[in-house]
N, C-alpha and C. Protein backbone atom coordinates (compact mmCIF):
# COMPACT_ATOMS: atom_id res chain seq x y z
N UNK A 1 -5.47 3.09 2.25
CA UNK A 1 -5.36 3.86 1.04
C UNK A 1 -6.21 3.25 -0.07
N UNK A 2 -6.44 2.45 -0.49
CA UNK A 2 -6.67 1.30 -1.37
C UNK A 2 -8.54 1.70 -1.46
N UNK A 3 -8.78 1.51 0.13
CA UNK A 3 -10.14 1.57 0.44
C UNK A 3 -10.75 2.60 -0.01
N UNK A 4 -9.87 4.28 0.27
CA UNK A 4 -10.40 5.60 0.04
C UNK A 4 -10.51 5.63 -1.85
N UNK A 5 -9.20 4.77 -2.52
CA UNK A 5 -9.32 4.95 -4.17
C UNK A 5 -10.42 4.42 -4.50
N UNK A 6 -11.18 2.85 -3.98
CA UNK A 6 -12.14 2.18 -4.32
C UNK A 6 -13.48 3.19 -4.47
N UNK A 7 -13.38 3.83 -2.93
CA UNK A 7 -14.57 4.41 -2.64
C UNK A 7 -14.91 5.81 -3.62
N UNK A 8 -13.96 6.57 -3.78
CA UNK A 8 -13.35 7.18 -4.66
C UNK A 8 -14.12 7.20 -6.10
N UNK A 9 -13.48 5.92 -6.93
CA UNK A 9 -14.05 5.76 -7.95
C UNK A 9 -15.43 4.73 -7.93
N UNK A 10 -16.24 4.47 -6.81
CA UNK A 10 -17.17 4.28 -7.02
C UNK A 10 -18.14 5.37 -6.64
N UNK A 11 -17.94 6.59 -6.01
CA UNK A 11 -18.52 7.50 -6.06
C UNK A 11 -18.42 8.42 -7.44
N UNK A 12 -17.34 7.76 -8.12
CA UNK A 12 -17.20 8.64 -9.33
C UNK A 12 -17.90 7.65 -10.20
N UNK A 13 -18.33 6.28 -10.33
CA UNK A 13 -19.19 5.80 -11.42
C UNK A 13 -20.65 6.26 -10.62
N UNK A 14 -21.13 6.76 -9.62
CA UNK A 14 -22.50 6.60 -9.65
C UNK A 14 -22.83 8.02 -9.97
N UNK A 15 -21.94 9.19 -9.64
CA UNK A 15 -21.86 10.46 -10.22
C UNK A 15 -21.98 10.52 -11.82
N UNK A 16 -21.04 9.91 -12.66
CA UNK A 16 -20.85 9.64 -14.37
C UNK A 16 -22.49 8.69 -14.48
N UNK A 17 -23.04 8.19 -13.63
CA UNK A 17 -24.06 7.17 -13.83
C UNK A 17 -25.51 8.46 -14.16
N UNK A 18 -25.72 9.31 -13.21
CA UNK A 18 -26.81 9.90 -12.77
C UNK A 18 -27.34 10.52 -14.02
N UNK A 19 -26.60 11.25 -14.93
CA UNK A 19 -26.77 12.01 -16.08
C UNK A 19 -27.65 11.12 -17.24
N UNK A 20 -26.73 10.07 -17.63
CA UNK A 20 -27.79 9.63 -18.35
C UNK A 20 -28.88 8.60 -18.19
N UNK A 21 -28.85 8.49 -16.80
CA UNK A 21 -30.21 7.70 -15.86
C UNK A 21 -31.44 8.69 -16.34
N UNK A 22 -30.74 9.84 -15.90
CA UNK A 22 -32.12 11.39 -15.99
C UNK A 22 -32.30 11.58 -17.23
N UNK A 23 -31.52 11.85 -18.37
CA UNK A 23 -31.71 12.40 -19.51
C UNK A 23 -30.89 11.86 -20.72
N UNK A 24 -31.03 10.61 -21.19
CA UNK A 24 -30.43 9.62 -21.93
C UNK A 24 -29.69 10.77 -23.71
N UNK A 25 -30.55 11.65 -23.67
CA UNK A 25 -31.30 12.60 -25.06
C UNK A 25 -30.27 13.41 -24.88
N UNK A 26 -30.36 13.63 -23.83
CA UNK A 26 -29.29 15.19 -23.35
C UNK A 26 -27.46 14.83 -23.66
N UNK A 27 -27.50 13.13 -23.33
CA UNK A 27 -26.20 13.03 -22.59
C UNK A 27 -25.79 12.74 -24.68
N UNK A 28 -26.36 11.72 -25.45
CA UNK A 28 -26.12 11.72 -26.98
C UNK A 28 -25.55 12.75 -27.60
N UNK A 29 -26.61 13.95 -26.93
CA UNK A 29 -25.88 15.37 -27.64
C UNK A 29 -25.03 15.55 -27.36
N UNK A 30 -24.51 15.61 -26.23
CA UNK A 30 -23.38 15.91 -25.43
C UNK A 30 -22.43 15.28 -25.82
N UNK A 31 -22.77 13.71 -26.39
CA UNK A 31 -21.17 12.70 -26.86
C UNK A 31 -21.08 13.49 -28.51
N UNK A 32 -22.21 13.59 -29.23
CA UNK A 32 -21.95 14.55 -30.15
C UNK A 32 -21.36 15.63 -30.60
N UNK A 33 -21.15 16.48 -29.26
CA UNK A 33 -20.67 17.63 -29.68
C UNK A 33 -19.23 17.21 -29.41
N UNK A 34 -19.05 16.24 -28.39
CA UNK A 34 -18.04 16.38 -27.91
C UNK A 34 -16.85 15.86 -29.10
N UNK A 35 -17.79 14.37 -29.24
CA UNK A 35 -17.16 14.29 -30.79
C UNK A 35 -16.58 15.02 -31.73
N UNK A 36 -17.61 16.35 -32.39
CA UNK A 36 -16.89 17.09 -33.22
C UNK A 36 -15.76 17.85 -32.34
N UNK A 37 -15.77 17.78 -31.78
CA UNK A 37 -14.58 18.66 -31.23
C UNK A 37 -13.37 18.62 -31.41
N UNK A 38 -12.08 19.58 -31.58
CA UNK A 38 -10.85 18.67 -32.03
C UNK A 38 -10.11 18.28 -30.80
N UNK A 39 -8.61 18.04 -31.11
CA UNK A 39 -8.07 17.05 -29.91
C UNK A 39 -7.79 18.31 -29.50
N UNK A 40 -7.29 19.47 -29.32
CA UNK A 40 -6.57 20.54 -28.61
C UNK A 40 -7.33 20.88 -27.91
N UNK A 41 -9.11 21.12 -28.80
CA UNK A 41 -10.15 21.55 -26.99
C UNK A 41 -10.62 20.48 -26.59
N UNK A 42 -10.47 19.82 -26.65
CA UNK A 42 -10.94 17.98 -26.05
C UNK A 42 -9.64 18.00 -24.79
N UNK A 43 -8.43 18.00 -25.14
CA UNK A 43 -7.23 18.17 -24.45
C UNK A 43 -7.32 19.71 -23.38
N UNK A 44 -7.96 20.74 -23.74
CA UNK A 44 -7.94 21.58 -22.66
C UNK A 44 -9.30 21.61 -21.83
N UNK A 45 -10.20 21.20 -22.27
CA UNK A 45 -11.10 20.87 -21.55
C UNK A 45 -10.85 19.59 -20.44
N UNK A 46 -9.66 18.43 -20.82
CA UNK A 46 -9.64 17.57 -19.97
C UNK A 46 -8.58 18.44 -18.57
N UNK A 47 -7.53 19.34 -19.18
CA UNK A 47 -7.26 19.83 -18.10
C UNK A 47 -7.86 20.86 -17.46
N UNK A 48 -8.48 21.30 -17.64
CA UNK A 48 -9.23 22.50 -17.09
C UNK A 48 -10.21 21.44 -15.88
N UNK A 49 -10.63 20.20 -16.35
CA UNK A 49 -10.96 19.37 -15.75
C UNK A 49 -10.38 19.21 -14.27
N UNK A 50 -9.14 18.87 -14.72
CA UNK A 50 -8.21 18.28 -13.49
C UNK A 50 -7.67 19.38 -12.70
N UNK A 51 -7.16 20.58 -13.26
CA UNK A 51 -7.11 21.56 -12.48
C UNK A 51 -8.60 21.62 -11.27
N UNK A 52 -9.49 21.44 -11.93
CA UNK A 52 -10.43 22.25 -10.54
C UNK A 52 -10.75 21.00 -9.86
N UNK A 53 -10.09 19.77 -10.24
CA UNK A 53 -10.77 18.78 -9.52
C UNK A 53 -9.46 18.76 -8.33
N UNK A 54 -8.46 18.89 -8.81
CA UNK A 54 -6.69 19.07 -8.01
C UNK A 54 -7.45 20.43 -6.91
N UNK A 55 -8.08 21.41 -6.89
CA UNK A 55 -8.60 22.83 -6.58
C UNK A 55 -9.21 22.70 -5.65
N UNK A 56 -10.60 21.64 -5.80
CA UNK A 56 -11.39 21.32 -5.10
C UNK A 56 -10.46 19.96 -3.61
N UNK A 57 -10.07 19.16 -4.29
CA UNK A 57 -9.23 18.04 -3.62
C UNK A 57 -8.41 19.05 -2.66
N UNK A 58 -7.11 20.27 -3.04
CA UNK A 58 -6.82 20.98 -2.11
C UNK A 58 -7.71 21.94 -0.88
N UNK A 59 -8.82 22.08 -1.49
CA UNK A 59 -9.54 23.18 -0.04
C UNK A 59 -10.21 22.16 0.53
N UNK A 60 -10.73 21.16 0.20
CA UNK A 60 -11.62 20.12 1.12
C UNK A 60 -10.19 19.34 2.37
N UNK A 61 -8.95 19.14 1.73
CA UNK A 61 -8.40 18.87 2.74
C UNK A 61 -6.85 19.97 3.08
């Protein structure tokens, strides 16, 4: 179990890695906007997040 979380979240830092490897410019704006944003769509954007990641996790297994 341990092994699959490791692997897991190191496929999830080289995924979070790739974006601003490619486009350093792109990803600033992006902490920018995200910034202005308030906590309620900051908060539904994180679940809307987890829903499709829970979505995806159910049809792959």
């Amino acid at each position: 179990m341990w092994e699959t979380l490791l692997s897991a979240f190191a496929l999830l830092l080289v995924i979070e890695g790739i974006a601003p490897f490619l486009n350093p410019a792109g990803v600033r704006r992006l902490l920018l906007m995200i910034n202005q944003m308030d906590d309620m769509a900051l908060r539904m954007a994180g679940l809307v997040s987890m829903l499709l990641g829970l979505t995806l996790l159910y049809i792959v297994h």
